[in-house]
PDB file of N, CA and C in Angstrom:
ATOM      1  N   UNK A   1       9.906   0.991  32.247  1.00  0.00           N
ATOM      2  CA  UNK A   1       9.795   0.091  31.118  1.00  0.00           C
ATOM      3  C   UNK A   1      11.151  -0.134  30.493  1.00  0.00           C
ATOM      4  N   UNK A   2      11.347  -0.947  30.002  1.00  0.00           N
ATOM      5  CA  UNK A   2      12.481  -1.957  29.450  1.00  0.00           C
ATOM      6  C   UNK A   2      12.466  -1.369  27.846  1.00  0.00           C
ATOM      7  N   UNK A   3      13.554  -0.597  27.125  1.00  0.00           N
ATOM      8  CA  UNK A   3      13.757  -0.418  25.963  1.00  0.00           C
ATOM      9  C   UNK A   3      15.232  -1.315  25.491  1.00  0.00           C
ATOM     10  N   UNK A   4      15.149  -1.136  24.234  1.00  0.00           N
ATOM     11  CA  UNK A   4      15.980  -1.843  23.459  1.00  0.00           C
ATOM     12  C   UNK A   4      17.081  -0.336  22.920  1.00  0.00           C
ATOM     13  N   UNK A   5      17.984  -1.218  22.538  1.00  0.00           N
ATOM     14  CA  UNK A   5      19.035  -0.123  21.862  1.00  0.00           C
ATOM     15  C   UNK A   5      18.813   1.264  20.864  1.00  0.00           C
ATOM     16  N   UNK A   6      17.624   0.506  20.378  1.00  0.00           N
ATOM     17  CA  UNK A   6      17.290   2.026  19.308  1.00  0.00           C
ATOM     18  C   UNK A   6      16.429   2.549  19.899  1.00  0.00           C
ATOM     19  N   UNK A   7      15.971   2.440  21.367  1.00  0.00           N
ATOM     20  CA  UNK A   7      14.884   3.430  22.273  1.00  0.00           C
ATOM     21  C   UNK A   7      13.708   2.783  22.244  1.00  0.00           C
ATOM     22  N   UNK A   8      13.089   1.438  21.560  1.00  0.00           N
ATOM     23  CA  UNK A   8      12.133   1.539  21.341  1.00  0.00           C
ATOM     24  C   UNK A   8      11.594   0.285  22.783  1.00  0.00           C
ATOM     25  N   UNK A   9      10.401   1.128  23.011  1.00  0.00           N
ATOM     26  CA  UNK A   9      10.148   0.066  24.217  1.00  0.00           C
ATOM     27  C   UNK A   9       9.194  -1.064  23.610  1.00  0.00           C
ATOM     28  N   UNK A  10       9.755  -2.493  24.830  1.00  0.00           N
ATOM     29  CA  UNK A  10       8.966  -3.548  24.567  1.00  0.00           C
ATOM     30  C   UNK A  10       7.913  -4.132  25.295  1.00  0.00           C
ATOM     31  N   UNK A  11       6.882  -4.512  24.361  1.00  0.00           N
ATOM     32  CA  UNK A  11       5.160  -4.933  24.830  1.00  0.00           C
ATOM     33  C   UNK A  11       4.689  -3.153  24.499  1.00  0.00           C
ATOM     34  N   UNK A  12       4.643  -2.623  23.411  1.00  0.00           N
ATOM     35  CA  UNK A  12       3.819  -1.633  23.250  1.00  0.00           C
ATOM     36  C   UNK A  12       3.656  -1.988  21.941  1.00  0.00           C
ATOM     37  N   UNK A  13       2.569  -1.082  21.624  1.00  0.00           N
ATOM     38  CA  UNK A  13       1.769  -1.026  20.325  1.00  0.00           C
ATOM     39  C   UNK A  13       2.388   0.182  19.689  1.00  0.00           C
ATOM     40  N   UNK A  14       2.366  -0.462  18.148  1.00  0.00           N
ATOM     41  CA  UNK A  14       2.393   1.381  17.545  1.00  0.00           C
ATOM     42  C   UNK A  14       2.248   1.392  16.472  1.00  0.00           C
ATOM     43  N   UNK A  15       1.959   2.237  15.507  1.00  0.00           N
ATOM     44  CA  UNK A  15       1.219   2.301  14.000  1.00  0.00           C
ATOM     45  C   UNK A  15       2.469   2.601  13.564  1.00  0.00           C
ATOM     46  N   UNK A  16       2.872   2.062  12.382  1.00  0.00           N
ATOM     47  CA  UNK A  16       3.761   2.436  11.524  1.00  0.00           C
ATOM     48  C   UNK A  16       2.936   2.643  10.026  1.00  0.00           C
ATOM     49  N   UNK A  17       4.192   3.316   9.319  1.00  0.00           N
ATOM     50  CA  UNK A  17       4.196   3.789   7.367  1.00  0.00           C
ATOM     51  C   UNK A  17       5.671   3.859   7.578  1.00  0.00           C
ATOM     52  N   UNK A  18       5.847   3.647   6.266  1.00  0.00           N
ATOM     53  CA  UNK A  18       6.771   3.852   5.271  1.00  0.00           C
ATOM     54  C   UNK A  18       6.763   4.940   4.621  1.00  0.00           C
ATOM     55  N   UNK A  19       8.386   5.238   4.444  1.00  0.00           N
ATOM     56  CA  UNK A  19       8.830   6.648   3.983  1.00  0.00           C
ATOM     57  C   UNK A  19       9.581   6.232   2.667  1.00  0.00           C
ATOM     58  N   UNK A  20       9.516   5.863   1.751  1.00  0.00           N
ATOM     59  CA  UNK A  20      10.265   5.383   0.173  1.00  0.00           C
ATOM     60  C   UNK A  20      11.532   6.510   0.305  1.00  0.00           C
ATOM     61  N   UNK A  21      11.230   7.098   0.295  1.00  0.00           N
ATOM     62  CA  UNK A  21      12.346   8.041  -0.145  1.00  0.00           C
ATOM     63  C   UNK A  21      13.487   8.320   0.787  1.00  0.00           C
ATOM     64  N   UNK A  22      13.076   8.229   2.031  1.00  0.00           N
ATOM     65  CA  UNK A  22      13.955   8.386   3.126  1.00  0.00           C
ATOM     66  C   UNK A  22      14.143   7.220   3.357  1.00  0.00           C
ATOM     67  N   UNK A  23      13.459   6.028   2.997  1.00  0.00           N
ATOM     68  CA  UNK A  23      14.481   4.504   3.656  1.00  0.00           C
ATOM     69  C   UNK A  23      13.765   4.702   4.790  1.00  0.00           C
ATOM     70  N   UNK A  24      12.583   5.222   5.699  1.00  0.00           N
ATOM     71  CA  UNK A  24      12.376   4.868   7.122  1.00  0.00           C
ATOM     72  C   UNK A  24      11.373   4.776   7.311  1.00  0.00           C
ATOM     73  N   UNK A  25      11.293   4.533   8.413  1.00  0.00           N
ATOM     74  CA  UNK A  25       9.804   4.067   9.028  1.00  0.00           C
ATOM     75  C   UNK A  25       9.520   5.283   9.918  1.00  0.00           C
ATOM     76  N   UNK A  26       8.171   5.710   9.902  1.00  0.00           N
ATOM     77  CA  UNK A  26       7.631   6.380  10.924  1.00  0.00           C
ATOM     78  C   UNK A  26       6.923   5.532  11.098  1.00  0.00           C
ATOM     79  N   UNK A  27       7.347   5.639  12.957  1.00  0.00           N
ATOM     80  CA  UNK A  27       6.816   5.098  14.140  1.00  0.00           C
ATOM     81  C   UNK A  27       6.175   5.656  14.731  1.00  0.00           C
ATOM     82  N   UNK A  28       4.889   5.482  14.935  1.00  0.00           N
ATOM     83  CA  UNK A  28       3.892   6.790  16.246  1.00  0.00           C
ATOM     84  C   UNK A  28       2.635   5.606  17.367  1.00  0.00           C
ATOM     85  N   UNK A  29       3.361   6.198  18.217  1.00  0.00           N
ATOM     86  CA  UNK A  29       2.486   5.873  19.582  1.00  0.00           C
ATOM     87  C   UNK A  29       1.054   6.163  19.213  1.00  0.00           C
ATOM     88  N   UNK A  30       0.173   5.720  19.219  1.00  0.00           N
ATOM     89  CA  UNK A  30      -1.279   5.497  18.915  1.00  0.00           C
ATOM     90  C   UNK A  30      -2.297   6.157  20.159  1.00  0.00           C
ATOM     91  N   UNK A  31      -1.480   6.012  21.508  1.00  0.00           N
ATOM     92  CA  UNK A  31      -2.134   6.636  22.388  1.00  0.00           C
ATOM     93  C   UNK A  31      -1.409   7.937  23.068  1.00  0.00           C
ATOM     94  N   UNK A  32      -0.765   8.960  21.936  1.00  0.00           N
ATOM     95  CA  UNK A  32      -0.483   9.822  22.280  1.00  0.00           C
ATOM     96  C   UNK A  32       0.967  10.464  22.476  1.00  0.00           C
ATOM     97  N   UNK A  33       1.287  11.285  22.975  1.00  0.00           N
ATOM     98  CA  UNK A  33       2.885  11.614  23.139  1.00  0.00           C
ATOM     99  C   UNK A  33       2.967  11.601  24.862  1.00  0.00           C
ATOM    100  N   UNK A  34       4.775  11.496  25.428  1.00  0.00           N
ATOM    101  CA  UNK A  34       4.586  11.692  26.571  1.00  0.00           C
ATOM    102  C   UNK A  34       5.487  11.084  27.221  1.00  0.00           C
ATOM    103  N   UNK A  35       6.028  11.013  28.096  1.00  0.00           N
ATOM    104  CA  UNK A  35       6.938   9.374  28.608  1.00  0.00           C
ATOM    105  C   UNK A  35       7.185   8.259  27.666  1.00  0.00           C
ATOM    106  N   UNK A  36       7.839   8.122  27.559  1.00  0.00           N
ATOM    107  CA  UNK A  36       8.058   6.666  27.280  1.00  0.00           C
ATOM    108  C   UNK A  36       7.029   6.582  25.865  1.00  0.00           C
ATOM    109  N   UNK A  37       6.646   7.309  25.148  1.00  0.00           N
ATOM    110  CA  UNK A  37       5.988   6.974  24.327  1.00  0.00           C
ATOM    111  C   UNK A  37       6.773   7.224  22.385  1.00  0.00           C
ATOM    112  N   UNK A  38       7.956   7.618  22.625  1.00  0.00           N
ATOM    113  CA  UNK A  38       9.103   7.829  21.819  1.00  0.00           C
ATOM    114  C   UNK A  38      10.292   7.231  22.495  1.00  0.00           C
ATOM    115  N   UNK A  39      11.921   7.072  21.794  1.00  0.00           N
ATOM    116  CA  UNK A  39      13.116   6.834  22.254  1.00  0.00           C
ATOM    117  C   UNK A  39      13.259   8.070  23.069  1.00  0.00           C
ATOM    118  N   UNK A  40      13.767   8.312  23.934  1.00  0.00           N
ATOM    119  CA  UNK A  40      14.462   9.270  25.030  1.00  0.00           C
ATOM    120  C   UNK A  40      16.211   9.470  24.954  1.00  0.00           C
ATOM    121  N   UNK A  41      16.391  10.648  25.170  1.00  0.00           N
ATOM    122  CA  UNK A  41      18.082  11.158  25.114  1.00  0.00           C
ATOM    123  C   UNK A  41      18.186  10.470  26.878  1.00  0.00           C
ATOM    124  N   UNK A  42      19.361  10.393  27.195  1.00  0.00           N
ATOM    125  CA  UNK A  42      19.487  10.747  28.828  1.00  0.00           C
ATOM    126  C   UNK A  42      18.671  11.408  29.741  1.00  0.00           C
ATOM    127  N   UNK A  43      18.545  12.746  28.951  1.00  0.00           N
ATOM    128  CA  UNK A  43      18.171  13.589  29.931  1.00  0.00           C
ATOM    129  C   UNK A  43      16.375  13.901  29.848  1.00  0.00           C
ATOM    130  N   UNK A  44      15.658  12.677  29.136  1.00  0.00           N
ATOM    131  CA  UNK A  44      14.356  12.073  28.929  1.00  0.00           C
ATOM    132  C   UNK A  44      14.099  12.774  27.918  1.00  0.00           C
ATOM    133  N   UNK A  45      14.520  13.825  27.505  1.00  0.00           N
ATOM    134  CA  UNK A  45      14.180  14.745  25.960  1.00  0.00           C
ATOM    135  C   UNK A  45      13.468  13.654  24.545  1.00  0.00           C
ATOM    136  N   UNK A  46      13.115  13.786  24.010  1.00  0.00           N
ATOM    137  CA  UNK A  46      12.803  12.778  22.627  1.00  0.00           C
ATOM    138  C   UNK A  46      14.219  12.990  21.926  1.00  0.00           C
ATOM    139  N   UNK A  47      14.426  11.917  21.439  1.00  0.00           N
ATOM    140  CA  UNK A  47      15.285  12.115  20.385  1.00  0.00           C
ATOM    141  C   UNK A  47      15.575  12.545  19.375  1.00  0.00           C
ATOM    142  N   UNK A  48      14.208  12.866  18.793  1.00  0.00           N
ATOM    143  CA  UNK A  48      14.700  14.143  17.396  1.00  0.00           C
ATOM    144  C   UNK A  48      13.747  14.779  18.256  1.00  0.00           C
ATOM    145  N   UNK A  49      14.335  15.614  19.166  1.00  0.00           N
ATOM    146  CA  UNK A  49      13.529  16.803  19.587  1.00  0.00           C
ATOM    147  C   UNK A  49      12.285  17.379  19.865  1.00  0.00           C
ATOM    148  N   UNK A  50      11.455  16.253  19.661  1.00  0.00           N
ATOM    149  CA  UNK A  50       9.845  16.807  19.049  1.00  0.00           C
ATOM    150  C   UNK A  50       9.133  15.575  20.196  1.00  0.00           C
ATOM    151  N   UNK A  51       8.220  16.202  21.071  1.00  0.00           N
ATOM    152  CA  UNK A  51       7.581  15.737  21.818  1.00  0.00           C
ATOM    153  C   UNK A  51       6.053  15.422  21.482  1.00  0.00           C
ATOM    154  N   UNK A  52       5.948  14.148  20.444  1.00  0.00           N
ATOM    155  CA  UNK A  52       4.657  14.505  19.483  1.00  0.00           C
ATOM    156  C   UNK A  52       4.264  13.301  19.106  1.00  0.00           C
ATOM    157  N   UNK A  53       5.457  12.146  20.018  1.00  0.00           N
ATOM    158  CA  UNK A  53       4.676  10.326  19.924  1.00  0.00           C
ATOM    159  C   UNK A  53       5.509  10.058  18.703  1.00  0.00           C
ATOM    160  N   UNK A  54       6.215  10.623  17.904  1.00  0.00           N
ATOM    161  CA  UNK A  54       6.220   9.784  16.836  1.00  0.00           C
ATOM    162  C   UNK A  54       7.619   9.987  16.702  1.00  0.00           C
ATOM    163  N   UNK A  55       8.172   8.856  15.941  1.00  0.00           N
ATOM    164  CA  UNK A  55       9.561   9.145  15.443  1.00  0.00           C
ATOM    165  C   UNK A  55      10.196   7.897  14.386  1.00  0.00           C
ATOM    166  N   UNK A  56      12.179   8.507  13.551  1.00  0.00           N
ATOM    167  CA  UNK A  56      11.568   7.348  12.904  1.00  0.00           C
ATOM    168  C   UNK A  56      12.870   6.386  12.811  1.00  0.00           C
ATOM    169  N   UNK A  57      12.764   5.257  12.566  1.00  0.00           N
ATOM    170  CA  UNK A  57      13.536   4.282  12.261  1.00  0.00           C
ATOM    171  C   UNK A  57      14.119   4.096  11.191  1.00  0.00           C
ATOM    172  N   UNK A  58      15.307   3.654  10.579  1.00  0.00           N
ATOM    173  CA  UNK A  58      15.937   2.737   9.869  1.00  0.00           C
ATOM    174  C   UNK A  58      15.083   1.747   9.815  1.00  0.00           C
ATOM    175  N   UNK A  59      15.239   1.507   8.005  1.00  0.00           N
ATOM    176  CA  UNK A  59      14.500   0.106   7.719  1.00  0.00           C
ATOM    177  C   UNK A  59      15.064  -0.955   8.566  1.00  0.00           C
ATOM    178  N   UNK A  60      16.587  -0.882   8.725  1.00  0.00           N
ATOM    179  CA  UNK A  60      17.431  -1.947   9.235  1.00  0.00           C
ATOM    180  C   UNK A  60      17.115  -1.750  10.910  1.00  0.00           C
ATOM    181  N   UNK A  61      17.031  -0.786  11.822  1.00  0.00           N
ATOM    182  CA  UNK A  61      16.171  -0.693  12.915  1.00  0.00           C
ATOM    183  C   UNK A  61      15.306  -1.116  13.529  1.00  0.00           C
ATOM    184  N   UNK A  62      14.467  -0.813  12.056  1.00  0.00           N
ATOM    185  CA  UNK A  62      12.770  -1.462  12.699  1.00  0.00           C
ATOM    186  C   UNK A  62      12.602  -2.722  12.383  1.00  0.00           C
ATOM    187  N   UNK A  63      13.523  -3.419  11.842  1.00  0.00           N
ATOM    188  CA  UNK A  63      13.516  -4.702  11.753  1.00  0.00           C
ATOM    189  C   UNK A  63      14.087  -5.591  12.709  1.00  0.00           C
ATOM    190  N   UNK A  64      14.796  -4.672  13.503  1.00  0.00           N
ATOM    191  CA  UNK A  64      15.471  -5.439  14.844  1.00  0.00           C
ATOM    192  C   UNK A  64      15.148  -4.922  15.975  1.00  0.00           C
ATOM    193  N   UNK A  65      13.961  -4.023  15.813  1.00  0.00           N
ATOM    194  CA  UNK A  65      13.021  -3.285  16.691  1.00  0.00           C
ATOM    195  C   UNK A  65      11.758  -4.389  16.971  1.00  0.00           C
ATOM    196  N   UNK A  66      11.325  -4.622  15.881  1.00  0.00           N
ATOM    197  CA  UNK A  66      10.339  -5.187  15.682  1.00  0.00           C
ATOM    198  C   UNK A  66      10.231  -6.321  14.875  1.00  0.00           C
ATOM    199  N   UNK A  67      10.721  -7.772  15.529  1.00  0.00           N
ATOM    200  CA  UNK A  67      11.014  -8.726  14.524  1.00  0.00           C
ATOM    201  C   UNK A  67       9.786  -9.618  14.067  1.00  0.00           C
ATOM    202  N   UNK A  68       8.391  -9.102  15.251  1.00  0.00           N
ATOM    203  CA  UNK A  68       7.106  -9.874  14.678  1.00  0.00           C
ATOM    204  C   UNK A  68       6.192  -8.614  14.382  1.00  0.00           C
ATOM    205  N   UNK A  69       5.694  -8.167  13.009  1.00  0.00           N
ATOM    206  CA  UNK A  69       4.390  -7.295  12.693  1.00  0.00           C
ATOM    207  C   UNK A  69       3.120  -7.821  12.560  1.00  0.00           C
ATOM    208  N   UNK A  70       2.371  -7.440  13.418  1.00  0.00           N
ATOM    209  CA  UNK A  70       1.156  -7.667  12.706  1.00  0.00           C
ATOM    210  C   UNK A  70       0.037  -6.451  11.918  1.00  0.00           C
ATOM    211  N   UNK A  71      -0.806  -6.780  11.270  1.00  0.00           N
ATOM    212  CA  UNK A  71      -1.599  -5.857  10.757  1.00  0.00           C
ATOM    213  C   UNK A  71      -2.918  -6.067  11.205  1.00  0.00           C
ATOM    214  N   UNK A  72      -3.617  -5.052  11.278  1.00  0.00           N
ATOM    215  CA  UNK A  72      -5.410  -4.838  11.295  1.00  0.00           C
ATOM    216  C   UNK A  72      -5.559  -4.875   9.829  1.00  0.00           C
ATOM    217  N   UNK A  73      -6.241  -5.570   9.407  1.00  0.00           N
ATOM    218  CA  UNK A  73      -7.549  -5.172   8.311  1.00  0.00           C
ATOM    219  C   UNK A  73      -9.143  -4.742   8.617  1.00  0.00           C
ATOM    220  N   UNK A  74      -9.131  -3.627   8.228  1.00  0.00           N
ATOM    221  CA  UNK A  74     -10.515  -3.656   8.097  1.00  0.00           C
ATOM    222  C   UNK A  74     -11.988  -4.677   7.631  1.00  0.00           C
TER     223      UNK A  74
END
């Protein structure tokens, strides 16, 4: 799969929130942790260390991560 500069791969889904205080976005894979389901170091490791689907962005990131959002409503 084809990622972009800040790791994040494109044509996937993923739930985001907002962090106020930290300025970021947590990003988490919806179907789990695993491959390709976080940014990757070289050596395929996650990038903050934690093999757990989720990780997080710069407001300024996820905006050039993700330049169309959509939402579910219930």
């Amino acid at each position: 799969r084809e990622a972009n500069e800040a790791g994040v791969y494109y044509r996937h889904a993923y739930t985001v929130t907002y962090d106020a205080q930290a300025r970021e976005v947590i990003v988490r894979n919806p179907w789990g942790w695993g491959h390709e389901s976080e940014p990757l170091n070289a050596d395929g490791t996650p990038r903050d260390g934690v093999a757990d689907g989720a990780f997080r962005l710069s407001l300024a990131d996820f905006k050039k991560s993700f330049p169309d959002v959509w939402a579910v409503v219930p």
